[in-house]
C-alpha atoms as a PDB file:
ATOM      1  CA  UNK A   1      61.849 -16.795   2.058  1.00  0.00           C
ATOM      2  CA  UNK A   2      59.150 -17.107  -0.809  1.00  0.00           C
ATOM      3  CA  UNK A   3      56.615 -13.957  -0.760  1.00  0.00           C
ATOM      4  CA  UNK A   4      53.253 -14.630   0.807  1.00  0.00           C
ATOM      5  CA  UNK A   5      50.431 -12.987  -1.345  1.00  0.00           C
ATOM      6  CA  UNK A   6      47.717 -11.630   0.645  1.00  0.00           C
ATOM      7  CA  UNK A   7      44.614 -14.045   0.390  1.00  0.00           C
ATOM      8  CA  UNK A   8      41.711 -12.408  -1.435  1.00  0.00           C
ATOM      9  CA  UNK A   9      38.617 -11.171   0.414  1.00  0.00           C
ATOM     10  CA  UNK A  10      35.962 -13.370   0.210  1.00  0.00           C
ATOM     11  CA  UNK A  11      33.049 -11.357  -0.611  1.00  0.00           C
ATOM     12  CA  UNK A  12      30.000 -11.780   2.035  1.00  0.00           C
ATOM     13  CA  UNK A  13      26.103 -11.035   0.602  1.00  0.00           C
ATOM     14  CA  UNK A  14      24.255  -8.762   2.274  1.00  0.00           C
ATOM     15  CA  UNK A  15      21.587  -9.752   2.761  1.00  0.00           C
ATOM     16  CA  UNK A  16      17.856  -7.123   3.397  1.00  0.00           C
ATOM     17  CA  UNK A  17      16.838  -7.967   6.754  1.00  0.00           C
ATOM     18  CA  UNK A  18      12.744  -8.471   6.656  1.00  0.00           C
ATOM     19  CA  UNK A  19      11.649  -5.623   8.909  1.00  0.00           C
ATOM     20  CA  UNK A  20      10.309  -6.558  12.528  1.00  0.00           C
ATOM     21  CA  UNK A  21       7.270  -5.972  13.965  1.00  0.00           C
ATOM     22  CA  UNK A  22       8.121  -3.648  16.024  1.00  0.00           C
ATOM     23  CA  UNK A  23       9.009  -1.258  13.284  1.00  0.00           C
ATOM     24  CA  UNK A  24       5.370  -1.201  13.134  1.00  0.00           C
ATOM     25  CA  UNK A  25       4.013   2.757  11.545  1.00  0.00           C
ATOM     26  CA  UNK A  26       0.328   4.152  11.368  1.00  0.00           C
ATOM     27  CA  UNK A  27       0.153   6.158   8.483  1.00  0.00           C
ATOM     28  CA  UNK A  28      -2.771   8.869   8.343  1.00  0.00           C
ATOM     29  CA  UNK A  29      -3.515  10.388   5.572  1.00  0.00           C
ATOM     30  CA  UNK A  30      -5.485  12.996   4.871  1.00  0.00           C
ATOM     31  CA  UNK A  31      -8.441  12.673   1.756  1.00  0.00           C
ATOM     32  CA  UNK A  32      -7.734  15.679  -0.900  1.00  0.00           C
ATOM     33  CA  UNK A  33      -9.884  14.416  -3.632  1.00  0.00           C
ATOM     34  CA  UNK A  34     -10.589  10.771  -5.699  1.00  0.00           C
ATOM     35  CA  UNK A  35     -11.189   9.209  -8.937  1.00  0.00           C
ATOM     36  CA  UNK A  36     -12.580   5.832 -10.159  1.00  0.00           C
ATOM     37  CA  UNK A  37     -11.593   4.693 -13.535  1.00  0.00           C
ATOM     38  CA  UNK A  38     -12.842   1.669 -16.028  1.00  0.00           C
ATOM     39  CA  UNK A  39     -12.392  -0.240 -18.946  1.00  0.00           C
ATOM     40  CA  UNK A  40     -13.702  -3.361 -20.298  1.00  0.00           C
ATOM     41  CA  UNK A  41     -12.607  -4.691 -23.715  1.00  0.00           C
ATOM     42  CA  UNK A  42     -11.815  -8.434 -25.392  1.00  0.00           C
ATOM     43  CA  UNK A  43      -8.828  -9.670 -23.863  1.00  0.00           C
ATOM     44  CA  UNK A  44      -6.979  -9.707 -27.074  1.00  0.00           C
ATOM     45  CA  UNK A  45      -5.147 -13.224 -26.625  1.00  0.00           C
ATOM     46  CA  UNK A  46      -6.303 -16.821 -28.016  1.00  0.00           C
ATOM     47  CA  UNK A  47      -5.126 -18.157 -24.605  1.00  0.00           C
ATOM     48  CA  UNK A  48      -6.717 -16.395 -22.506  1.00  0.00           C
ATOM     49  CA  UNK A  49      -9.354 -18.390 -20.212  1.00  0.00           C
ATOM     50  CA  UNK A  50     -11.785 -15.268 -20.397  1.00  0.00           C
ATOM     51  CA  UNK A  51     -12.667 -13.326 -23.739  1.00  0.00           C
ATOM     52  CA  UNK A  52     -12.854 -10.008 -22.071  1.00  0.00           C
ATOM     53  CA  UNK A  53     -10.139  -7.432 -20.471  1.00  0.00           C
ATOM     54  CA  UNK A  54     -11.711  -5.863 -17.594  1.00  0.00           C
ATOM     55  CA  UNK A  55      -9.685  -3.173 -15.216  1.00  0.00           C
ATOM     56  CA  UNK A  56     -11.546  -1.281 -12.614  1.00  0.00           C
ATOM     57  CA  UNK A  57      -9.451   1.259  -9.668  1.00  0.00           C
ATOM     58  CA  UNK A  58      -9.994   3.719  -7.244  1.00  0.00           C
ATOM     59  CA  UNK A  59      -7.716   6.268  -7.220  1.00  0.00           C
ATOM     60  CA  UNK A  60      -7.547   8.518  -3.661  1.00  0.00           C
ATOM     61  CA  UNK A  61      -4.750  11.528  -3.111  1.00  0.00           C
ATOM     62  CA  UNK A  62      -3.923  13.029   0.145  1.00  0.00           C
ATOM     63  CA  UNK A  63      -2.099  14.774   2.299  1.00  0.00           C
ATOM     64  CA  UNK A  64       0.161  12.316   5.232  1.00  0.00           C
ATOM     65  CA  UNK A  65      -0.846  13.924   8.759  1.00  0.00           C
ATOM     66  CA  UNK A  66       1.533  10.818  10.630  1.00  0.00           C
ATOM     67  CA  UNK A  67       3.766  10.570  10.528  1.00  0.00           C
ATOM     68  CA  UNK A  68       5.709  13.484   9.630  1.00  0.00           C
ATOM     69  CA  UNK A  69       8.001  13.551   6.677  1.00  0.00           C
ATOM     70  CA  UNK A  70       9.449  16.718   4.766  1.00  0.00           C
ATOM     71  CA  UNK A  71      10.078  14.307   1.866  1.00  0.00           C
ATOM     72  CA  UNK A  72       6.244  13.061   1.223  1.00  0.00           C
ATOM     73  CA  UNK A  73       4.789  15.882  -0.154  1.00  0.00           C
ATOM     74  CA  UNK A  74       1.393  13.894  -1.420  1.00  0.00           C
ATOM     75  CA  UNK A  75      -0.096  10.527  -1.333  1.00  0.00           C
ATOM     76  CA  UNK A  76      -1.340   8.519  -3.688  1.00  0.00           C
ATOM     77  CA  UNK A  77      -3.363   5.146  -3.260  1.00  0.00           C
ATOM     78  CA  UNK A  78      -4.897   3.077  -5.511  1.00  0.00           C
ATOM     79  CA  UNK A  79      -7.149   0.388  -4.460  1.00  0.00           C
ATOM     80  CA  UNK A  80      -7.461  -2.206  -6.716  1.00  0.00           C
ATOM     81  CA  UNK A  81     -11.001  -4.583  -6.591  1.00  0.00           C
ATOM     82  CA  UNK A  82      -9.625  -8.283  -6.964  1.00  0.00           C
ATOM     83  CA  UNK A  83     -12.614 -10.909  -7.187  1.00  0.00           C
ATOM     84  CA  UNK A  84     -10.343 -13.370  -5.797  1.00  0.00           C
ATOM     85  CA  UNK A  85     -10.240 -12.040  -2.572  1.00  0.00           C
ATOM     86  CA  UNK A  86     -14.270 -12.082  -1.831  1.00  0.00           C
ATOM     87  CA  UNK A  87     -15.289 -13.497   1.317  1.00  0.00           C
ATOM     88  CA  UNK A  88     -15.890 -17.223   0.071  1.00  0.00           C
ATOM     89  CA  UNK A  89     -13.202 -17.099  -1.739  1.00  0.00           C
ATOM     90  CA  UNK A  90     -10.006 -15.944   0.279  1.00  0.00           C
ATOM     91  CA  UNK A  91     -10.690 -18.894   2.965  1.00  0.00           C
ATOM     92  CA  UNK A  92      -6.956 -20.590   2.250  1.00  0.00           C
ATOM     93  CA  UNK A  93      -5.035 -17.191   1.919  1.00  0.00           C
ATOM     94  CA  UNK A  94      -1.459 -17.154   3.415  1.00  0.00           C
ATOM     95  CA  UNK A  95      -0.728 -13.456   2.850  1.00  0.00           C
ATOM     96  CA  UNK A  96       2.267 -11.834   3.769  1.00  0.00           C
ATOM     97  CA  UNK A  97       0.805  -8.105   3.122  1.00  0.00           C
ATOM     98  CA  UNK A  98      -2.363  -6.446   2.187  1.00  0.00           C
ATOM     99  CA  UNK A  99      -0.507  -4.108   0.095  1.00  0.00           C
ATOM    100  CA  UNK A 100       2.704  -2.283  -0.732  1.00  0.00           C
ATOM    101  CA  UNK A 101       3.690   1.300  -0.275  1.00  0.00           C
ATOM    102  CA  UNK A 102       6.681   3.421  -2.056  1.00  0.00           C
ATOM    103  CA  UNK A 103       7.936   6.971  -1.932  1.00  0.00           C
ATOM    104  CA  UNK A 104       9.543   8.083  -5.358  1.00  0.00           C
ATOM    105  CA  UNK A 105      10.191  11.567  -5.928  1.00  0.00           C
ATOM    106  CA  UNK A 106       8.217  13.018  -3.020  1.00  0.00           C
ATOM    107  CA  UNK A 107       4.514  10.661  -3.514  1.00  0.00           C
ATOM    108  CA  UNK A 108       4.530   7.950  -1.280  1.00  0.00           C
ATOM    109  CA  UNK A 109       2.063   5.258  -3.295  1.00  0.00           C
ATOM    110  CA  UNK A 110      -0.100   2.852  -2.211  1.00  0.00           C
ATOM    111  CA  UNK A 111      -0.913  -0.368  -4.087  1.00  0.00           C
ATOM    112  CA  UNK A 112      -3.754  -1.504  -1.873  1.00  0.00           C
ATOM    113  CA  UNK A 113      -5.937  -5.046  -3.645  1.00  0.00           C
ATOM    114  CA  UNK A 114      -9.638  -4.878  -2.029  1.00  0.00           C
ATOM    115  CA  UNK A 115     -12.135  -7.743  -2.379  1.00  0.00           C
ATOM    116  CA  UNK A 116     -14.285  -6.271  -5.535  1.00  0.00           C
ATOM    117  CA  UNK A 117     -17.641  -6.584  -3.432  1.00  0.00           C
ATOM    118  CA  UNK A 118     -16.562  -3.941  -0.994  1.00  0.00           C
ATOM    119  CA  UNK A 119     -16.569  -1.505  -3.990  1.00  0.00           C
ATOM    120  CA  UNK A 120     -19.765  -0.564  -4.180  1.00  0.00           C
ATOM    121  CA  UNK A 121     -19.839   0.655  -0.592  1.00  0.00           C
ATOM    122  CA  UNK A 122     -16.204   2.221  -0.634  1.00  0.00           C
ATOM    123  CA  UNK A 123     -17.776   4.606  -3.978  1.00  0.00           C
ATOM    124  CA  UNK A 124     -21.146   5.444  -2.375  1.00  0.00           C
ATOM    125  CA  UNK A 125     -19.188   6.670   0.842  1.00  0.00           C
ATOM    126  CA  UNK A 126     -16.909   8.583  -1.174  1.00  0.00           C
ATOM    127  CA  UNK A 127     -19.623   9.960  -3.245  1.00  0.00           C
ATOM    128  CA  UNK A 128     -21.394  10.837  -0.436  1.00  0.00           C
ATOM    129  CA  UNK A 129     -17.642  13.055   0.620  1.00  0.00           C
ATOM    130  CA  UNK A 130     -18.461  11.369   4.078  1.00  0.00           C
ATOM    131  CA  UNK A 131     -15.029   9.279   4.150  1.00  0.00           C
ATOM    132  CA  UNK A 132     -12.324  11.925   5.158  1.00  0.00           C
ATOM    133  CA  UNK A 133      -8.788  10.075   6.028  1.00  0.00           C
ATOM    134  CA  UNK A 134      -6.842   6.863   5.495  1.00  0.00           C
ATOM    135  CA  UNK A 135      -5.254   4.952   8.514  1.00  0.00           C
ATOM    136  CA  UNK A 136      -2.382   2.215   6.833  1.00  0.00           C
ATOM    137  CA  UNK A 137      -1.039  -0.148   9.422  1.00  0.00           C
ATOM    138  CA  UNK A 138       2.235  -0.792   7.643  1.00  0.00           C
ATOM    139  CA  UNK A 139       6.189  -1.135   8.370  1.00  0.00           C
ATOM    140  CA  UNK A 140       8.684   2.028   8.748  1.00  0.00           C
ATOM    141  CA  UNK A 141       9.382   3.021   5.255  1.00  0.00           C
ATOM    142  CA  UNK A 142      12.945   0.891   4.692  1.00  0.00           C
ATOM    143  CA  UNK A 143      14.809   1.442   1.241  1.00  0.00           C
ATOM    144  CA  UNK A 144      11.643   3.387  -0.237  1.00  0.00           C
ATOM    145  CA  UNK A 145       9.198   0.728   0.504  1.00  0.00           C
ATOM    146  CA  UNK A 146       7.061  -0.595   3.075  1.00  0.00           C
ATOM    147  CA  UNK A 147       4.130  -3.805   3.443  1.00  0.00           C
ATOM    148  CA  UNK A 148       1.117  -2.622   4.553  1.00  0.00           C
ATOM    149  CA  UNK A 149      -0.712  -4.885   6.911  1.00  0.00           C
ATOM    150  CA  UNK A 150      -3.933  -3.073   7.299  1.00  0.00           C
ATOM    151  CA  UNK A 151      -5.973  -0.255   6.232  1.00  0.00           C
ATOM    152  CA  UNK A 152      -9.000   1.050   7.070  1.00  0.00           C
ATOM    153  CA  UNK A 153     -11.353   4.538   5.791  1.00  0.00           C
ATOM    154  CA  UNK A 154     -12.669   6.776   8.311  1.00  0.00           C
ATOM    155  CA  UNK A 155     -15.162   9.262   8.813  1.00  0.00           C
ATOM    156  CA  UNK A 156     -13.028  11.552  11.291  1.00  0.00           C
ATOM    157  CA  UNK A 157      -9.717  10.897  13.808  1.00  0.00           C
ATOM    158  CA  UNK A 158     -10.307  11.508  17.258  1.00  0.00           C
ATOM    159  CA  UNK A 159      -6.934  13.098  18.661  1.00  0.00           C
ATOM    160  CA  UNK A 160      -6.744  10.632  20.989  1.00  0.00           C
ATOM    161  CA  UNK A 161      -6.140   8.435  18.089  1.00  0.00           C
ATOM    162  CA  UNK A 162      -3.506   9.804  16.847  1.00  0.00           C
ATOM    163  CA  UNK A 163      -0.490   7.889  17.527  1.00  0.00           C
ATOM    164  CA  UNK A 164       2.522   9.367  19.423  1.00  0.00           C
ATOM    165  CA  UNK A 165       4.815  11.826  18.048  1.00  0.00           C
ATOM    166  CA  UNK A 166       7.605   9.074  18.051  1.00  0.00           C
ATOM    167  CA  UNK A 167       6.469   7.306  15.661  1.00  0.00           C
ATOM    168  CA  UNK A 168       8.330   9.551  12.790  1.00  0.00           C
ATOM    169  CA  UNK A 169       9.663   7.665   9.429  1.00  0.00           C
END
């Protein structure tokens, strides 16, 4: 009788699942302090379709309220003017995401694109200290990272809407 060898193990890809909706998180954060920064300069390439380099972001730290997390010791968002996604321009849009969020080393970040003529408005509020927390619609943190699908500044949270305490990450 000839010896069988064992077949060898295929391997199988695992594959990220994308995460469902109902893994749905509201993330409040708290306003601490903020911080605009911007440069303009020549772009620096021959290529390049314009001549100049501009780069324009607002910067906003906090504290997350909801849910709660040991881990997330501050947050960090930084919303990023994009000209491109102006009212008459966005029309044919398929996004999957209005933004990202990632926790590294305790400071969940927020990479949050705005349409650039919101700025304005956005600084003068700030300015004017009357803005006071951050509400991100976005999935349950999964592997460090999450898509946000909304996000809105507010003046004050009413208790009431606050979501439930189940909602933990």
């Amino acid at each position: 009788m000839a010896d069988a060898k064992p077949k060898p193990r295929t391997k199988t890809k695992k594959r990220r699942r994308a995460p469902s909706r109902d893994e749905y998180v509201r993330y409040i954060v708290a306003i601490e302090s903020w911080d605009w920064s911007y440069s303009f300069g020549l772009a620096g390439t021959k290529d390049s379709l314009d001549p100049y380099m501009e780069h324009r972001q607002l910067g906003i730290t906090g504290k997350l309220l909801h849910p709660t997390n040991p881990s997330i010791a501050t947050v960090e968002l930084w919303l990023l003017p994009r000209g491109d996604l102006d009212e008459d321009q966005r029309k044919n849009d398929t996004p999957t995401s209005v933004g990202r969020l990632t926790l590294h080393d305790g400071r969940l970040t927020g990479l949050l694109p705005i349409p650039a003529d919101s700025l304005t408005a956005l600084l003068q509020m700030l300015i004017a200290d009357r803005f006071r927390f951050v509400d991100l619609g976005a999935a349950r943190l999964r592997h460090r990272q999450a898509l946000v699908s909304s996000f809105s500044l507010a003046t004050h949270i009413d208790a009431d809407d606050m979501p439930s305490t189940g909602d933990e990450t």
